[in-house]
N, C-alpha and C. Protein backbone atom coordinates (compact mmCIF):
# COMPACT_ATOMS: atom_id res chain seq x y z
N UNK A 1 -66.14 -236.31 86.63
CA UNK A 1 -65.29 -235.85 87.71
C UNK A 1 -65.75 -236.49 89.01
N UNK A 2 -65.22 -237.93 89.25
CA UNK A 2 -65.84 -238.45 90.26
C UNK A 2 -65.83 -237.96 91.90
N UNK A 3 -64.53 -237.28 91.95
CA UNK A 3 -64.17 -236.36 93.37
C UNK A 3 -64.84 -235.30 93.45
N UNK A 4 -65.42 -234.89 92.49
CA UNK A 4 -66.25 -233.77 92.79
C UNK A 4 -67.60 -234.31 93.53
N UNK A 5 -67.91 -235.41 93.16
CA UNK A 5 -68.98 -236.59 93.77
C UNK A 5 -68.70 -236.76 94.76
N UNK A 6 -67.62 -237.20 95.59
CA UNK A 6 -67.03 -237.09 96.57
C UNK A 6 -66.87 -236.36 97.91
N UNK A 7 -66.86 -235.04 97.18
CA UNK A 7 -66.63 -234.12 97.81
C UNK A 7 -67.52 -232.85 97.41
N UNK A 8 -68.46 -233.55 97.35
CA UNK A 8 -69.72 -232.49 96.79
C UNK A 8 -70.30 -231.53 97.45
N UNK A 9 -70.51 -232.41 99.32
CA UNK A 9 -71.05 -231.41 100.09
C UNK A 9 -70.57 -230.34 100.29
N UNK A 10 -68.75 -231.00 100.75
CA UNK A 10 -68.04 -229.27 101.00
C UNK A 10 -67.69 -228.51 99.86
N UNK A 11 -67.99 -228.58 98.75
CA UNK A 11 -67.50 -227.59 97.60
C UNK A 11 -69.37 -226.88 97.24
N UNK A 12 -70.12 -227.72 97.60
CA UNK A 12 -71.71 -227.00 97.85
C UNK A 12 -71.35 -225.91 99.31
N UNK A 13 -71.16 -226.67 100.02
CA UNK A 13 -70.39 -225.66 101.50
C UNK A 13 -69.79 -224.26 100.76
N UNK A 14 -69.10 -224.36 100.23
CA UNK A 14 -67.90 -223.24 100.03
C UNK A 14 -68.86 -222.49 98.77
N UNK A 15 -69.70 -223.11 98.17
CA UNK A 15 -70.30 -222.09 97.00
C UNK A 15 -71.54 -221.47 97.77
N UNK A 16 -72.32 -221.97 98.34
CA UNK A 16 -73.15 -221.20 99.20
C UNK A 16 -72.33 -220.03 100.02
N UNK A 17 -71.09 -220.41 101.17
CA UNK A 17 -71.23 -219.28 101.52
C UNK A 17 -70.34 -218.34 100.72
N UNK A 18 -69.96 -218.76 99.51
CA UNK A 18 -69.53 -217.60 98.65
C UNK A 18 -70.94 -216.86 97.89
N UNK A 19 -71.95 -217.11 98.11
CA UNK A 19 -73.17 -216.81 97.26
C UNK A 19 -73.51 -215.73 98.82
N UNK A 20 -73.73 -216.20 99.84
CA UNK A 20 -74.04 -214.95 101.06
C UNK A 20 -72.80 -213.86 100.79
N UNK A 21 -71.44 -214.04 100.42
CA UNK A 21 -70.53 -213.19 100.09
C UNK A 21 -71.18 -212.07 98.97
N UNK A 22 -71.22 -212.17 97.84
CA UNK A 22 -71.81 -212.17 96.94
C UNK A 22 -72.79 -210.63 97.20
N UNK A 23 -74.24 -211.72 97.85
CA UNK A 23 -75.05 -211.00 98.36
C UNK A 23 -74.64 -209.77 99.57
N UNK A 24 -73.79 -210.34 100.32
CA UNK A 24 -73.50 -208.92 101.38
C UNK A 24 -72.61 -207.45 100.53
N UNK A 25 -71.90 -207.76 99.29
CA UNK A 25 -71.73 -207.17 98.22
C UNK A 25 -72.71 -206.38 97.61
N UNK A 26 -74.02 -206.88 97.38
CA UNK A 26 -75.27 -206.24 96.86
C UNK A 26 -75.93 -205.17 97.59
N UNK A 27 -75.77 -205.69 99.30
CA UNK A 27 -76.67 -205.33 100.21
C UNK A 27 -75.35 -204.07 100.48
N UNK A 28 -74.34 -204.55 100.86
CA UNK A 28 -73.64 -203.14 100.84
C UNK A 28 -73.55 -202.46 99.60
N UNK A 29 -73.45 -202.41 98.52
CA UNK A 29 -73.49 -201.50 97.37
C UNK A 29 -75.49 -200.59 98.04
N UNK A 30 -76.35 -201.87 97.98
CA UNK A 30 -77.59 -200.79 98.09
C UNK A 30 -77.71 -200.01 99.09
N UNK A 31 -77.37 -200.66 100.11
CA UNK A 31 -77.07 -199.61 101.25
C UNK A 31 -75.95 -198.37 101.67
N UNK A 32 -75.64 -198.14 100.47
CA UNK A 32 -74.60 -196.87 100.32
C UNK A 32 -73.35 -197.24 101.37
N UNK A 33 -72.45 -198.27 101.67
CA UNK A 33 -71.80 -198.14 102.84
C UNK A 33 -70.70 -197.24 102.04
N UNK A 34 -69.96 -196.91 102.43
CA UNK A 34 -68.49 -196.57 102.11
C UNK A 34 -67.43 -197.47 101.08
N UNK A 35 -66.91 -196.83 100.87
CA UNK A 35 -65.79 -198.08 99.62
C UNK A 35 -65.09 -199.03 100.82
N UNK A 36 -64.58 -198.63 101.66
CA UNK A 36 -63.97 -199.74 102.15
C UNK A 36 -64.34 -201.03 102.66
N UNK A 37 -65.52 -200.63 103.33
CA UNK A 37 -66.31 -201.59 103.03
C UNK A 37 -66.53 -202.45 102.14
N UNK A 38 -67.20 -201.68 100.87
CA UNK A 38 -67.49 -202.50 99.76
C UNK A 38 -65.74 -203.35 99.13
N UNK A 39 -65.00 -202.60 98.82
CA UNK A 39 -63.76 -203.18 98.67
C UNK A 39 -62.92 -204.44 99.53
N UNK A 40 -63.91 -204.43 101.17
CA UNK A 40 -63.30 -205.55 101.78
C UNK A 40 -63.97 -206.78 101.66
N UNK A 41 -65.17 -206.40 101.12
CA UNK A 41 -66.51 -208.20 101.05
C UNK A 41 -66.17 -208.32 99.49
N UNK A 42 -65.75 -207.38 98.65
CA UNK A 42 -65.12 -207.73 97.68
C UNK A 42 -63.96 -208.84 97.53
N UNK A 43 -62.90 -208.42 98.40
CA UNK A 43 -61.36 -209.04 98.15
C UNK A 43 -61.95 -210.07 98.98
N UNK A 44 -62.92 -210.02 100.01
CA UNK A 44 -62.96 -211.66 101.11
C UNK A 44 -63.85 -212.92 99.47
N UNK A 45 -64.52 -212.18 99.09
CA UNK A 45 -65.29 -212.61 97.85
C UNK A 45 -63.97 -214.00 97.02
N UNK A 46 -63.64 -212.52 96.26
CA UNK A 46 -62.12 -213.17 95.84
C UNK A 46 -61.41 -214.32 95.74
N UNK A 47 -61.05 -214.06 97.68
CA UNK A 47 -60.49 -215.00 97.78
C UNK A 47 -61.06 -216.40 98.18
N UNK A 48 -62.51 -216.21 98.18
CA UNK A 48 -63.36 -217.72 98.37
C UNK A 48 -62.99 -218.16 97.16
N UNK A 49 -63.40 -217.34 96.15
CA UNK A 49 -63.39 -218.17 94.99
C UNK A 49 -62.69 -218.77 94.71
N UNK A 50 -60.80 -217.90 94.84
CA UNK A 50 -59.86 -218.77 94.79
C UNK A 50 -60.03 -219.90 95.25
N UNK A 51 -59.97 -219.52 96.42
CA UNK A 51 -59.83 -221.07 97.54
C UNK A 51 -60.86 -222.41 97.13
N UNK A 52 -62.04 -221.83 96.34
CA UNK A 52 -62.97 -222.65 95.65
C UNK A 52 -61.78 -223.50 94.32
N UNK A 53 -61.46 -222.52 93.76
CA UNK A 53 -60.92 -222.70 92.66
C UNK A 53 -59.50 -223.70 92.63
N UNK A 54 -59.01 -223.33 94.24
CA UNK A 54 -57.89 -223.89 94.13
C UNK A 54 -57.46 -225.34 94.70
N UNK A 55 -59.23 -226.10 95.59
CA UNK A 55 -59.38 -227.27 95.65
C UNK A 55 -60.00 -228.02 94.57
N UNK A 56 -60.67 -227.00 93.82
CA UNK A 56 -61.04 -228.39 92.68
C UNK A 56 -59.89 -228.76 91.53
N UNK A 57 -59.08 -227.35 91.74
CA UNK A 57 -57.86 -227.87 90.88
C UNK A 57 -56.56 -228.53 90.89
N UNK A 58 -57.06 -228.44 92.35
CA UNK A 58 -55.73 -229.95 93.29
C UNK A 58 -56.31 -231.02 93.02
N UNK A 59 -57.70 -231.31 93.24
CA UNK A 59 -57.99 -232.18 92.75
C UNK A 59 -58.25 -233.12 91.65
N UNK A 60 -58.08 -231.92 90.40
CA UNK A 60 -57.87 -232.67 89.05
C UNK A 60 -56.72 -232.80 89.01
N UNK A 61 -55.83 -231.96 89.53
CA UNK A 61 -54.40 -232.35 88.99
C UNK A 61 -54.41 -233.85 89.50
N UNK A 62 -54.83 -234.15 90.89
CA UNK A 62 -54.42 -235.09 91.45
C UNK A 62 -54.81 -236.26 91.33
N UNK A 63 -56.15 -236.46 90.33
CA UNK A 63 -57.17 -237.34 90.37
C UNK A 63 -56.62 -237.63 88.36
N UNK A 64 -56.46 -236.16 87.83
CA UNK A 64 -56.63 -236.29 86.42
C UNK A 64 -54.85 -236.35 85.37
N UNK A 65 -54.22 -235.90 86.27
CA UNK A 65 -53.33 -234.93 85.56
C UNK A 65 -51.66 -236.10 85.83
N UNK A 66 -51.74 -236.64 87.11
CA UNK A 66 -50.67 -237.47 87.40
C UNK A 66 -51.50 -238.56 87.34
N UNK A 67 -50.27 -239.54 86.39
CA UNK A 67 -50.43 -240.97 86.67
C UNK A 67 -50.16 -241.43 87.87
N UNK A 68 -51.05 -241.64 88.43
CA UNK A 68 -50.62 -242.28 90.02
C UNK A 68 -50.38 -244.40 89.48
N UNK A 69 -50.73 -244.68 88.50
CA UNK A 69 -51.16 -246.27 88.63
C UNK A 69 -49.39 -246.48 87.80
N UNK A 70 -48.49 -245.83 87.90
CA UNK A 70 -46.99 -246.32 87.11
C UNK A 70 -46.62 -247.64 87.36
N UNK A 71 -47.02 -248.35 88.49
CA UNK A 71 -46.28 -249.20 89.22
C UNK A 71 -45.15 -248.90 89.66
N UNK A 72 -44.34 -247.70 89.24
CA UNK A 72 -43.14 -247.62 90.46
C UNK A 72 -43.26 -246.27 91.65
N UNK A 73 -43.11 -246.90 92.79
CA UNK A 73 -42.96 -246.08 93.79
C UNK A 73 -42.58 -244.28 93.96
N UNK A 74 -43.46 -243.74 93.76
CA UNK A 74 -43.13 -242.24 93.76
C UNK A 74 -43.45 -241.72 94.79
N UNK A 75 -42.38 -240.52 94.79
CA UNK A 75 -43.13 -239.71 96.44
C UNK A 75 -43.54 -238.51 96.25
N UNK A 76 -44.05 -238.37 95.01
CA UNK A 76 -45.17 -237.38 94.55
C UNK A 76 -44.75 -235.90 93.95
N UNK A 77 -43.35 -235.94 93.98
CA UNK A 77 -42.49 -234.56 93.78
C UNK A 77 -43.08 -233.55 92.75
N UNK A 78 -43.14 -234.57 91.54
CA UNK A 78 -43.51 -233.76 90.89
C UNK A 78 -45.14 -232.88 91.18
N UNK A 79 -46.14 -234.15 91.32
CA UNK A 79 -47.40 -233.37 91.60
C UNK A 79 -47.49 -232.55 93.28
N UNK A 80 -46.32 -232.72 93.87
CA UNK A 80 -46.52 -231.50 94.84
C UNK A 80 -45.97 -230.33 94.45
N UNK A 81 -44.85 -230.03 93.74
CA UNK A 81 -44.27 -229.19 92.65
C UNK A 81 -45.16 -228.79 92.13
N UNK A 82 -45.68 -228.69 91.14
CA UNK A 82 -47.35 -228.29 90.15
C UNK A 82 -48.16 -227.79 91.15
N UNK A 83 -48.23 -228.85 92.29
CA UNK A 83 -50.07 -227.76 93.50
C UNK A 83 -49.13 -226.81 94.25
N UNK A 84 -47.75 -226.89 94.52
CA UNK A 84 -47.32 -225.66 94.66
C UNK A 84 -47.28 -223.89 93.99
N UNK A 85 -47.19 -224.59 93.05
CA UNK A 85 -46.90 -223.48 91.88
C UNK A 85 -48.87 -223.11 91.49
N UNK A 86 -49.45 -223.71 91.77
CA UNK A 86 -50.74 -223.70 91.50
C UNK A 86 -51.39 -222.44 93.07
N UNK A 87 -50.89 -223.01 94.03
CA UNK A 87 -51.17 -222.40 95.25
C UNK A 87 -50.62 -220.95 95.31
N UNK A 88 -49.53 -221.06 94.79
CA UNK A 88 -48.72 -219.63 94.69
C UNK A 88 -49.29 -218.50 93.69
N UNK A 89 -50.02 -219.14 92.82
CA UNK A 89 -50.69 -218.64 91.70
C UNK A 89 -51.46 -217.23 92.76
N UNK A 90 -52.43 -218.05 93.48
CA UNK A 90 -53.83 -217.84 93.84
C UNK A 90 -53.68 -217.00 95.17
N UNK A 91 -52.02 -217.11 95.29
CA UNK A 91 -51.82 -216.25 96.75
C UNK A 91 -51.85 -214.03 96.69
């Protein structure tokens, strides 16, 4: 997965501070806060991951999944179609 090579630092970026997420999860569970609390570093949790989840999988689609080398001129319909439906997934 050579884009992951690529783009290593910021997807190291985004897993670290999903790992302090994580942890403020722990630290509020030990520290007795209230559910809402715990339920909101939860869903922010969540949605890192998504958002983790939902650039490395633009990126295979985009790197793995479309032939980009056809030789004829495309304006990408279909693979913006697919990271649409991919994005909508995760919303």
């Amino acid at each position: 997965m050579g884009h992951t090579i690529q783009d290593k630092q910021k997807l190291l970026n985004r897993v670290r501070r999903i790992k302090g997420q994580v942890e403020a999860i722990e630290r509020a569970l030990e520290e007795e806060h209230g559910c809402s609390d715990v339920l909101q570093r939860i869903t922010s949790c969540r949605g890192a991951m998504n958002g983790l989840l939902a650039v490395v999988l633009e990126d295979h689609i985009r790197n793995h999944l479309v032939d980009v080398d056809v030789g004829e001129q495309s304006d990408g319909s279909a693979t913006e179609q697919l990271i649409d439906v991919v994005h909508s997934y995760f919303k």
